[in-house]
N, C-alpha and C. Protein backbone atom coordinates (compact mmCIF):
# COMPACT_ATOMS: atom_id res chain seq x y z
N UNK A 1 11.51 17.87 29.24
CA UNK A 1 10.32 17.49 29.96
C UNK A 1 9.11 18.30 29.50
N UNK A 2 9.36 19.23 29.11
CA UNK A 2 8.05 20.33 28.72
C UNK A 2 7.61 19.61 27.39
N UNK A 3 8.58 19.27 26.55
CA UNK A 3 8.38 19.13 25.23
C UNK A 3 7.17 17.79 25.31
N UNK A 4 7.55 17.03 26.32
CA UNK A 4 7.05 15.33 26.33
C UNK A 4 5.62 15.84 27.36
N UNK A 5 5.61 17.05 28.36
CA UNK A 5 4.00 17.33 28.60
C UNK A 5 3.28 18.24 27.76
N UNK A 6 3.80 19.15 26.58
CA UNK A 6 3.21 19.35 25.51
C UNK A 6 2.57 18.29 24.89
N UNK A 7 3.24 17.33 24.30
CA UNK A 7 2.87 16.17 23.33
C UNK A 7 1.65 15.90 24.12
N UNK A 8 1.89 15.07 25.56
CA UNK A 8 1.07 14.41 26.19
C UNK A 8 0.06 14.94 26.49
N UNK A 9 -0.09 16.60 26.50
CA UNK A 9 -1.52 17.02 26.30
C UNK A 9 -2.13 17.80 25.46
N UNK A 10 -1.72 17.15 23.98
CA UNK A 10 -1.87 17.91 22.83
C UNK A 10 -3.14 17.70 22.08
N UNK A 11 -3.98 18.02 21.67
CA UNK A 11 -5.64 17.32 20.86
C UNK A 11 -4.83 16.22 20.11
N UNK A 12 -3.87 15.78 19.62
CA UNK A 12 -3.64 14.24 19.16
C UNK A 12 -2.48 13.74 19.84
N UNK A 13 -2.29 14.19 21.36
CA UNK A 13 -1.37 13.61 21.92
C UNK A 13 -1.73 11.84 22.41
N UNK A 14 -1.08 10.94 23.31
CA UNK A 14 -1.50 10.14 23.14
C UNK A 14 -2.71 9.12 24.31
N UNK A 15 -3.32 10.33 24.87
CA UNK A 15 -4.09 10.48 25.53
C UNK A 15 -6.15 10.63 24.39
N UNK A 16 -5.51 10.44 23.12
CA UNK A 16 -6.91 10.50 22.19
C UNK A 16 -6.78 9.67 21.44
N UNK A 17 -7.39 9.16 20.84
CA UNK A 17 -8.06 8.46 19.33
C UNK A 17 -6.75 8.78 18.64
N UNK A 18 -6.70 10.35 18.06
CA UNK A 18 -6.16 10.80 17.05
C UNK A 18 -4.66 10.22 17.06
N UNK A 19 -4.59 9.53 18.50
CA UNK A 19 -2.76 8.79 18.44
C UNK A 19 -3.14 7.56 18.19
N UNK A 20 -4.28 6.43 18.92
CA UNK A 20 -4.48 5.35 19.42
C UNK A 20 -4.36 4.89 17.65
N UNK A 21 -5.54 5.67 16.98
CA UNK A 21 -6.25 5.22 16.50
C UNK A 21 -5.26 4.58 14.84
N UNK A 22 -4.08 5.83 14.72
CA UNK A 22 -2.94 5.59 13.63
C UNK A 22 -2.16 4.53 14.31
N UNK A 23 -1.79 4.55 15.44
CA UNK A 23 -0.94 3.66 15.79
C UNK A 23 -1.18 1.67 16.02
N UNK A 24 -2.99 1.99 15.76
CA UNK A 24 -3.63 0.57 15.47
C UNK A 24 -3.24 -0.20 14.59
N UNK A 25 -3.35 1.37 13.50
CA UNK A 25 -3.68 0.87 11.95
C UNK A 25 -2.08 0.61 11.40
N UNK A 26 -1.53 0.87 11.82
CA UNK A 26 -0.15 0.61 11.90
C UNK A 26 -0.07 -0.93 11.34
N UNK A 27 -0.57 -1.69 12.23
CA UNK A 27 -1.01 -3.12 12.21
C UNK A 27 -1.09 -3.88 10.42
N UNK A 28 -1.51 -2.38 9.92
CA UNK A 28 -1.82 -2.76 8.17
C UNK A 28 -0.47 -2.79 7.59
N UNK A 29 0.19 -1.83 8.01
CA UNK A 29 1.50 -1.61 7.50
C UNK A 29 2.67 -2.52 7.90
N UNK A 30 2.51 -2.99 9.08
CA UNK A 30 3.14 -4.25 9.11
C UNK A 30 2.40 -5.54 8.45
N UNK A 31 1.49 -5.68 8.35
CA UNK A 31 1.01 -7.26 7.66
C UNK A 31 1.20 -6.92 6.69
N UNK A 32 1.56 -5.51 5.52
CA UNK A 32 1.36 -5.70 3.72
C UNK A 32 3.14 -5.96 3.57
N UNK A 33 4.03 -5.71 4.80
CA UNK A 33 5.98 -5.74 4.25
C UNK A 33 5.41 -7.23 4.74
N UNK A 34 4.98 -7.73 5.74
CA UNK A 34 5.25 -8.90 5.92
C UNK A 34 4.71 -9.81 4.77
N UNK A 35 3.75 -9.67 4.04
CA UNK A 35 3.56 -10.14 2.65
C UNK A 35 4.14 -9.97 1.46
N UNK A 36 5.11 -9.42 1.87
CA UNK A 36 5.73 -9.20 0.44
C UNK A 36 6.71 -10.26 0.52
N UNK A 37 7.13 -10.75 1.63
CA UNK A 37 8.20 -12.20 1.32
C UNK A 37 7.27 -13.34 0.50
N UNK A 38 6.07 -13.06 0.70
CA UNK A 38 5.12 -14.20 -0.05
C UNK A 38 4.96 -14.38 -1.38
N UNK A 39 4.86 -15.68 -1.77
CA UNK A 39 4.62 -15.57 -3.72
C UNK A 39 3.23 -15.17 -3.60
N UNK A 40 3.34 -14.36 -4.75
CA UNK A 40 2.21 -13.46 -5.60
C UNK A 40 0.70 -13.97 -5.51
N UNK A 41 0.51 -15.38 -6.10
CA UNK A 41 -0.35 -16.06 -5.99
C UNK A 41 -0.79 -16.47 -4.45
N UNK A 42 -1.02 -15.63 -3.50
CA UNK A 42 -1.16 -15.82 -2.32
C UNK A 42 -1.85 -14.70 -2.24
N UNK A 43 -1.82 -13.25 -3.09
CA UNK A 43 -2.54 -12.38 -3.29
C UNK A 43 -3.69 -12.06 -3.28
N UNK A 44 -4.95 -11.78 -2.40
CA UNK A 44 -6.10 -11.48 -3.41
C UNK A 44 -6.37 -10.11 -3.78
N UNK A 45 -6.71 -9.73 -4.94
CA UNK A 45 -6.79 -9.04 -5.63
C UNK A 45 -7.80 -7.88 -5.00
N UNK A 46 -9.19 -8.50 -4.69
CA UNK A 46 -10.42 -7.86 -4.08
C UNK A 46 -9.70 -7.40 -2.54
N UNK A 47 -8.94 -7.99 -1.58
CA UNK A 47 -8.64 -7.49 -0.23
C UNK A 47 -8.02 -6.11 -0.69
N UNK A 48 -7.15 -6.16 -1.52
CA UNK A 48 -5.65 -5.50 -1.69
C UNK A 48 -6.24 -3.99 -2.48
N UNK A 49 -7.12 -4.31 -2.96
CA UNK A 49 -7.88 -2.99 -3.99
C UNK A 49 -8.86 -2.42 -2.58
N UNK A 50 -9.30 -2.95 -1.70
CA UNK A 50 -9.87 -2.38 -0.71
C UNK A 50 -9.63 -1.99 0.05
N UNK A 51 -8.34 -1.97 0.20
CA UNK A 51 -7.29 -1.74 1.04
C UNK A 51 -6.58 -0.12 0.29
N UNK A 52 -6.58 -0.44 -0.56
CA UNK A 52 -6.20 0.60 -1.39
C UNK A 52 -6.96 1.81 -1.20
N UNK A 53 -8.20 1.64 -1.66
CA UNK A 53 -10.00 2.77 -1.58
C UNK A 53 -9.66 3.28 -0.03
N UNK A 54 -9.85 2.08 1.21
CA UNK A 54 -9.70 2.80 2.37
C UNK A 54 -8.52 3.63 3.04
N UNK A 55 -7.36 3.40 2.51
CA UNK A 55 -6.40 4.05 2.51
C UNK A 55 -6.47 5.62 2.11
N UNK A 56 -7.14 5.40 1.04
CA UNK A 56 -6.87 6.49 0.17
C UNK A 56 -8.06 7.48 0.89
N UNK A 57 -9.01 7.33 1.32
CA UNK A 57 -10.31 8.06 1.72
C UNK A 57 -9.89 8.26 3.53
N UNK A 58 -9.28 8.02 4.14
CA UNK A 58 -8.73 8.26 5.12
C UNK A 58 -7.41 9.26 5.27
N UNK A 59 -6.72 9.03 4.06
CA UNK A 59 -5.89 10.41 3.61
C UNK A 59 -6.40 11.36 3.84
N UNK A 60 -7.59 11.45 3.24
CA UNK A 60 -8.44 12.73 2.62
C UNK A 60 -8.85 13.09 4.52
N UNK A 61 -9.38 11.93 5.05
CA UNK A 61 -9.49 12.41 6.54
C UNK A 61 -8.99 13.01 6.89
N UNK A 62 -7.52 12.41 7.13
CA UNK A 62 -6.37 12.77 8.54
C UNK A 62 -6.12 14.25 7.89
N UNK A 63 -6.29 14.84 6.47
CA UNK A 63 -6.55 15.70 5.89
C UNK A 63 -7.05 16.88 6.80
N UNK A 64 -8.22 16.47 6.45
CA UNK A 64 -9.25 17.48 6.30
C UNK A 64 -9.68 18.08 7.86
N UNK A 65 -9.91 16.64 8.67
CA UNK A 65 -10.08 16.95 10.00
C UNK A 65 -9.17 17.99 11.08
N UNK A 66 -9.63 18.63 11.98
CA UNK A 66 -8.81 19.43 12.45
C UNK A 66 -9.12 19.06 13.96
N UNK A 67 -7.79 18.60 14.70
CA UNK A 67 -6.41 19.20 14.48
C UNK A 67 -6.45 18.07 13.48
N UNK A 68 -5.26 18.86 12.17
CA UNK A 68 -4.69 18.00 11.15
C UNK A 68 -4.11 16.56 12.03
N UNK A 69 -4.30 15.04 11.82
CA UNK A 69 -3.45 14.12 12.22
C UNK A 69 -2.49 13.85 11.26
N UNK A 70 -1.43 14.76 11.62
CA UNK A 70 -0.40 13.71 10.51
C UNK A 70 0.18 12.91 10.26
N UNK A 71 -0.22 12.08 11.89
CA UNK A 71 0.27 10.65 12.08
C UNK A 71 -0.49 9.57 11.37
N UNK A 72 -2.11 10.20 11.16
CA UNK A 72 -2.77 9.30 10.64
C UNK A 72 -2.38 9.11 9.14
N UNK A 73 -1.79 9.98 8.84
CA UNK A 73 -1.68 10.51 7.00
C UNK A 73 -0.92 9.85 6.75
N UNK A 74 -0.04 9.83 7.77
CA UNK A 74 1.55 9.02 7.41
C UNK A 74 1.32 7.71 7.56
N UNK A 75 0.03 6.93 8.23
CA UNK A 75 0.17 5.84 8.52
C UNK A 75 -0.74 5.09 6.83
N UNK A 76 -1.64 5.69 6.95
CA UNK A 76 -2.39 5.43 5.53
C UNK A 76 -1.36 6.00 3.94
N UNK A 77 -0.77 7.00 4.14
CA UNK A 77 0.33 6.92 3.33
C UNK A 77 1.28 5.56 2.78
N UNK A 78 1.85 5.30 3.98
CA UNK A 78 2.32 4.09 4.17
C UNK A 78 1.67 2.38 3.71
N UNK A 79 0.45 2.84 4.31
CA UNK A 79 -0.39 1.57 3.78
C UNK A 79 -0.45 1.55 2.19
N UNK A 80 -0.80 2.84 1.60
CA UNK A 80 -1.13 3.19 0.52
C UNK A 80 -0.20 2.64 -0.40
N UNK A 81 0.98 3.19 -0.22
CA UNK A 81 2.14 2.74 -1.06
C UNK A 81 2.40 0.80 -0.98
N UNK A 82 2.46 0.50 0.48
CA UNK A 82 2.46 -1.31 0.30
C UNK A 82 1.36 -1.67 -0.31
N UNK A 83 0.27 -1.44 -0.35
CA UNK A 83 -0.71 -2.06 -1.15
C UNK A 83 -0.97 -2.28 -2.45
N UNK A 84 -0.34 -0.92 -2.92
CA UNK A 84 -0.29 -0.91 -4.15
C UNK A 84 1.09 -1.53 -4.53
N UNK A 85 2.07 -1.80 -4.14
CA UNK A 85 2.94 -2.55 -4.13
C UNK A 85 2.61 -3.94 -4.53
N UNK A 86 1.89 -4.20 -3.34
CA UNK A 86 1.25 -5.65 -3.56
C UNK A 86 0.33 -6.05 -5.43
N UNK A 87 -0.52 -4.86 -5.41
CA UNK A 87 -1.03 -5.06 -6.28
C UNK A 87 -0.63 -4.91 -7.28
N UNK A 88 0.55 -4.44 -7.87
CA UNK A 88 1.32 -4.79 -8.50
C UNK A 88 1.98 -5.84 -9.07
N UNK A 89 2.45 -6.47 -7.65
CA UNK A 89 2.86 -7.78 -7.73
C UNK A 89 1.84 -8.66 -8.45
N UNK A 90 0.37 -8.56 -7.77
CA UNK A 90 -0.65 -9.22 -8.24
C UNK A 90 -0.84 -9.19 -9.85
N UNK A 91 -0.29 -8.22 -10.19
CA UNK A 91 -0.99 -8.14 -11.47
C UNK A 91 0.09 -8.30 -12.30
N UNK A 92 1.45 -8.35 -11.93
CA UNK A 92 2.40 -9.04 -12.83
C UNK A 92 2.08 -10.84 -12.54
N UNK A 93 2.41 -10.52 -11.47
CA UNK A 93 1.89 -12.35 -11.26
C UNK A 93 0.82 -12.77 -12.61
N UNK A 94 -0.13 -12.25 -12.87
CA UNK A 94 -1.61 -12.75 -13.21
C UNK A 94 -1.04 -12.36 -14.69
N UNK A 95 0.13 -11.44 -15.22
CA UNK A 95 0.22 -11.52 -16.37
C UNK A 95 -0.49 -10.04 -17.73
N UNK A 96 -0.43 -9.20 -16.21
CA UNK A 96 -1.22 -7.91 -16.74
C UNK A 96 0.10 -6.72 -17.09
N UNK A 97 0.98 -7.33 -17.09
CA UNK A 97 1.88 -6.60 -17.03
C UNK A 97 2.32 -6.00 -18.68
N UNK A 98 3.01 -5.10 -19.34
CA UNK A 98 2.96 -5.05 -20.85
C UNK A 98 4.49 -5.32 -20.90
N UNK A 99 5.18 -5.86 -20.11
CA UNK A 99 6.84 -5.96 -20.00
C UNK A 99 6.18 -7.92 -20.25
N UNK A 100 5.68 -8.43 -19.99
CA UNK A 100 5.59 -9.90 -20.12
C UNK A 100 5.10 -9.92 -21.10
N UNK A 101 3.68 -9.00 -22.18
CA UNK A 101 3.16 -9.04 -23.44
C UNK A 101 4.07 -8.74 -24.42
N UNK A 102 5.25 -7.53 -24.07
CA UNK A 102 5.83 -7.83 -25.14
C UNK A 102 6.83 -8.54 -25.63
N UNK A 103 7.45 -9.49 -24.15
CA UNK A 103 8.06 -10.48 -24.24
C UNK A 103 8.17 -11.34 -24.70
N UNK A 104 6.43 -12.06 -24.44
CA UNK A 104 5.98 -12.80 -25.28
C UNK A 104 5.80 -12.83 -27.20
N UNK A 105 5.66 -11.23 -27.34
CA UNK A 105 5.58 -11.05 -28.51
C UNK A 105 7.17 -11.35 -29.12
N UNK A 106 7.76 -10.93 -28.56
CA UNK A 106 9.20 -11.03 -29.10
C UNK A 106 9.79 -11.97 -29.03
N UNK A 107 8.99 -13.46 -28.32
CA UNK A 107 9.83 -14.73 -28.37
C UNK A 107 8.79 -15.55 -29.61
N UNK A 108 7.48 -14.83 -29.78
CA UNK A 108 6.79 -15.29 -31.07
C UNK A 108 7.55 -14.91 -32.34
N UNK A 109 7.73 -13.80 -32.15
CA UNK A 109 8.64 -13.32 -33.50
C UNK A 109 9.65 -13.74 -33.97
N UNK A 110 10.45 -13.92 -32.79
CA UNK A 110 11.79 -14.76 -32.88
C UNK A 110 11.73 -16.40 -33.43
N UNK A 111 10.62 -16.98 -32.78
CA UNK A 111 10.25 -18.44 -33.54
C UNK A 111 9.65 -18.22 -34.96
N UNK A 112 8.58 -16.89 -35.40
CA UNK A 112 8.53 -17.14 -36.42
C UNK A 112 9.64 -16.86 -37.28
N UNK A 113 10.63 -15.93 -36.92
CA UNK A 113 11.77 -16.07 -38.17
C UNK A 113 12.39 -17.16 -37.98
N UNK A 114 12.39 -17.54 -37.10
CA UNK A 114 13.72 -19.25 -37.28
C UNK A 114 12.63 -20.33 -38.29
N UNK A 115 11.62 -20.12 -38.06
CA UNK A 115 10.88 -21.08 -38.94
C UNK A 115 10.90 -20.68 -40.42
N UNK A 116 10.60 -19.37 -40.56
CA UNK A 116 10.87 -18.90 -42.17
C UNK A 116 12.26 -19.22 -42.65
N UNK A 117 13.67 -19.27 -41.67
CA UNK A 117 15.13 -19.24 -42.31
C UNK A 117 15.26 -20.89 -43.26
């Protein structure tokens, strides 16, 4: 019981922002797994890179600010990693990938020797 009225009246217990406010954003981290059952081309590129920037500059927040939130860190952590996940996906999808360039190169090569034999 002490432990749970510590928490509850801690500067990021859940009586402030500093709980409300990670446990919102949470919300991101469930919509980027729930996109990942989706094909690629459902992606946009511009959301997913902005998603990325704000992630990443909110790190630096939950950082810097004191009391440290490390709930917030963990939650933008989290985002951080699905997004870039995503964008990944995006960019194999789209063909940016160098595992599909040299694939391609190697099924050119392969047709040009069958044509020289």
């Amino acid at each position: 019981m002490a432990y749970f009225r510590a928490f509850w009246n801690s500067p990021v217990g859940p009586k402030t922002t500093h709980f409300w406010g990670p446990v919102a954003n949470l919300g991101f981290v469930v919509a980027g797994l729930a996109d990942m059952n989706k094909p690629p081309q459902m992606i946009s590129a511009n959301v997913t890179s902005v998603m990325c920037i704000y992630s990443a500059l909110y790190m630096r927040f939950a950082w810097m600010v004191r009391p440290r939130n490390y709930l917030l860190l963990a939650c933008h952590a989290s985002n951080e990693t699905v997004q870039l996940y995503q964008f990944c996906r995006w960019a194999n999808a789209r063909g940016y990938s160098s595992e599909k360039e040299d694939e391609a190169v190697s099924k050119q090569t392969d047709a040009d020797f069958a044509r020289n034999q």
